[in-house]
C-alpha atoms as a PDB file:
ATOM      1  CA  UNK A   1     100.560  99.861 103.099  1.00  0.00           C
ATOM      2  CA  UNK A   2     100.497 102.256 105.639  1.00  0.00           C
ATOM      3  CA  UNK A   3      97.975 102.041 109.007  1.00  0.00           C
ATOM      4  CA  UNK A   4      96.702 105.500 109.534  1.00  0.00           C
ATOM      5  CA  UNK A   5      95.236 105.889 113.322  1.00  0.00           C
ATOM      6  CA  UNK A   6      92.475 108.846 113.628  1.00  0.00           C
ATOM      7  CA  UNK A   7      89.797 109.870 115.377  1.00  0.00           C
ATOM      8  CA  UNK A   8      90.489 108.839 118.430  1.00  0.00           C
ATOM      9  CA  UNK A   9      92.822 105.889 118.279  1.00  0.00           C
ATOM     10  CA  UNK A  10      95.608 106.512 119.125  1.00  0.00           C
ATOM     11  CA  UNK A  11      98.033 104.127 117.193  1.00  0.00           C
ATOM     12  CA  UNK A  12      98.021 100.515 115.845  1.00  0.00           C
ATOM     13  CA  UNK A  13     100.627  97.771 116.127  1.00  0.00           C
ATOM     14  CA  UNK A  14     101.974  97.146 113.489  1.00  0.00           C
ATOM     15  CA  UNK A  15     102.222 100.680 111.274  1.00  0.00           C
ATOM     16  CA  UNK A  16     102.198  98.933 107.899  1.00  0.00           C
ATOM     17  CA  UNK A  17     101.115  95.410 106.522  1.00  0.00           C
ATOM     18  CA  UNK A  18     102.670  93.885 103.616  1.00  0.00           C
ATOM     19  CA  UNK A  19      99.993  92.062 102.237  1.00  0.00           C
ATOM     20  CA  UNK A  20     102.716  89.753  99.834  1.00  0.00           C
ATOM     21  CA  UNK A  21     104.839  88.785 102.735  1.00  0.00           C
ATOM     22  CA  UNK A  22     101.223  88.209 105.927  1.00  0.00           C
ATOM     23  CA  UNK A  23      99.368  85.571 106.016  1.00  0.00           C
ATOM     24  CA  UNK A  24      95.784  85.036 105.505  1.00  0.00           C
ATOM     25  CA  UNK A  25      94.633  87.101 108.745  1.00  0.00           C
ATOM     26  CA  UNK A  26      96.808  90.367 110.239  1.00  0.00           C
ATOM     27  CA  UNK A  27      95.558  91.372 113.558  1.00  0.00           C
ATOM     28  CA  UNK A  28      95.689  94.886 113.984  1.00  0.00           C
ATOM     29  CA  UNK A  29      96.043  96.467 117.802  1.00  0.00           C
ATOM     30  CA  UNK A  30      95.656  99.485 119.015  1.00  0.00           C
ATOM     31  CA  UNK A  31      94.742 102.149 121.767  1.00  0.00           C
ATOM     32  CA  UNK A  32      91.746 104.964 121.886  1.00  0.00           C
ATOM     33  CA  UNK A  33      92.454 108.215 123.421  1.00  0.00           C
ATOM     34  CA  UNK A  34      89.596 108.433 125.728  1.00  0.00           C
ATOM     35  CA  UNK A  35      86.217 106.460 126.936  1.00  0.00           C
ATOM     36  CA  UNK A  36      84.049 105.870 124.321  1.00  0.00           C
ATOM     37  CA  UNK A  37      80.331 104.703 124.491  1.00  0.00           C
ATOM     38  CA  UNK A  38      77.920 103.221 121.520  1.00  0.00           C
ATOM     39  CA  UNK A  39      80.328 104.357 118.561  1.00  0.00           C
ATOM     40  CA  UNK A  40      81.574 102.391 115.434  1.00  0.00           C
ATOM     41  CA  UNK A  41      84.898 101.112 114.640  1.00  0.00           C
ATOM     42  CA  UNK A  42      85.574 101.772 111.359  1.00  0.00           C
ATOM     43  CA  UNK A  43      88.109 100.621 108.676  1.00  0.00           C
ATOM     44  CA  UNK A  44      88.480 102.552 105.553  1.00  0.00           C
ATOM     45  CA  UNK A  45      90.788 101.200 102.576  1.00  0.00           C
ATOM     46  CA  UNK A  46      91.598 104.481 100.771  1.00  0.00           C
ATOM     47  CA  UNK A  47      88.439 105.795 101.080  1.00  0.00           C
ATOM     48  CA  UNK A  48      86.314 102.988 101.131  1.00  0.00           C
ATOM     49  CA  UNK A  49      84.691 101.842 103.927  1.00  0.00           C
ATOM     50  CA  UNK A  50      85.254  97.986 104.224  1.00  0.00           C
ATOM     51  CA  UNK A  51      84.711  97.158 107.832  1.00  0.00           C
ATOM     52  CA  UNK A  52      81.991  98.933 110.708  1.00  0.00           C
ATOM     53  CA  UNK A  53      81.971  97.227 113.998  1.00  0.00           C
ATOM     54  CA  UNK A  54      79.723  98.165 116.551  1.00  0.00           C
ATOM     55  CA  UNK A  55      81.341  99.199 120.471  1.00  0.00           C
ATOM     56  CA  UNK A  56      79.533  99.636 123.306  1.00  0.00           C
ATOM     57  CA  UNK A  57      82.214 100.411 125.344  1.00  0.00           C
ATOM     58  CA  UNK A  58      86.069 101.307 124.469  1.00  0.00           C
ATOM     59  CA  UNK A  59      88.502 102.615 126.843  1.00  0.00           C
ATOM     60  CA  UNK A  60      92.370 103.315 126.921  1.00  0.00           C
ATOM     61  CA  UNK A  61      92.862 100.874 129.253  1.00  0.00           C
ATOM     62  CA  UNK A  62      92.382  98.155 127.113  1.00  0.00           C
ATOM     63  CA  UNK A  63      93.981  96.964 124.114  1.00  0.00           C
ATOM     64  CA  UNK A  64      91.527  96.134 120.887  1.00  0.00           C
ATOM     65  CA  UNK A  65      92.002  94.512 117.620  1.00  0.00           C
ATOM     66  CA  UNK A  66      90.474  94.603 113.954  1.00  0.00           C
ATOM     67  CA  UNK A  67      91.171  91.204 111.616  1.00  0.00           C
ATOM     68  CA  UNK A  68      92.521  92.264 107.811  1.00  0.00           C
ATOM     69  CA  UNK A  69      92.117  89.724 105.789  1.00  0.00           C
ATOM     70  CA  UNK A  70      94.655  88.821 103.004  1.00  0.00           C
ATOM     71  CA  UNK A  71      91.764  88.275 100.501  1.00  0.00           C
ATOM     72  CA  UNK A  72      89.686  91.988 101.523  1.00  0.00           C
ATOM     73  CA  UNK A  73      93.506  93.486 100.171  1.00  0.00           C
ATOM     74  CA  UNK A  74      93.328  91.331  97.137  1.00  0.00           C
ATOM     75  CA  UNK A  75      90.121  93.314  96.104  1.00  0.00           C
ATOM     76  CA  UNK A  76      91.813  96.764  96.273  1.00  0.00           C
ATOM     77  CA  UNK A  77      95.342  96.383  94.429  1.00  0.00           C
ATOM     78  CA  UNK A  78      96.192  99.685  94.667  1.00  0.00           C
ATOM     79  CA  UNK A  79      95.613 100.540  98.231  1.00  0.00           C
ATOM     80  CA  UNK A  80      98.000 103.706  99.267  1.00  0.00           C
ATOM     81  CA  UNK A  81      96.304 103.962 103.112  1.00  0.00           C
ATOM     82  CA  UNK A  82      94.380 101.794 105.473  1.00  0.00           C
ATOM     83  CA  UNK A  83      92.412 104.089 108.084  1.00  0.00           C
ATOM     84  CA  UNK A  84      90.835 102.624 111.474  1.00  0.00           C
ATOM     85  CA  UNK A  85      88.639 105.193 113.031  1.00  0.00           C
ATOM     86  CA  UNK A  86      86.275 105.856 115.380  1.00  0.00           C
ATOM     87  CA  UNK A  87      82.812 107.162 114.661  1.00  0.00           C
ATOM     88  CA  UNK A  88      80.164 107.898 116.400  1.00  0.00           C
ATOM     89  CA  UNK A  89      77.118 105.342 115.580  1.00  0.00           C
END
């Protein structure tokens, strides 16, 4: 499954997750493109939204991380595109 960066981050490490060959958890890092203040962190699995996590702050600077879960990819067996995104709040 392919790990689609957009608005505003700038790419994630890794690209893809395999969810028969991870574990339970996959840590997902990545970089914004600019300073961002009181916005949302969003994951989208197609084009549900499965994940919003609040930022006060987010920079380039500094490295950040979303969890996926082995069990949240169980629910959506056909999954083409996961999506982390920022949005304003």
């Amino acid at each position: 499954i392919n790990i689609c960066p957009e608005g505003g981050v700038r790419y994630t490490v890794p690209s893809s997750v395999h969810p028969h060959r991870m574990q339970d958890k996959q840590i997902v890092r990545f970089r914004v493109g600019n300073v961002y203040k009181n916005c949302e962190l969003c994951v989208y699995f197609d084009d549900t939204c499965i994940m919003r996590l609040k930022k006060k702050v987010m920079s380039p600077g500094e490295m950040e991380q979303v969890v996926l879960k082995k069990s949240q990819l169980a629910e959506y067996p056909d999954i083409e595109n996961i999506t982390i995104k920022i949005e304003e709040a």
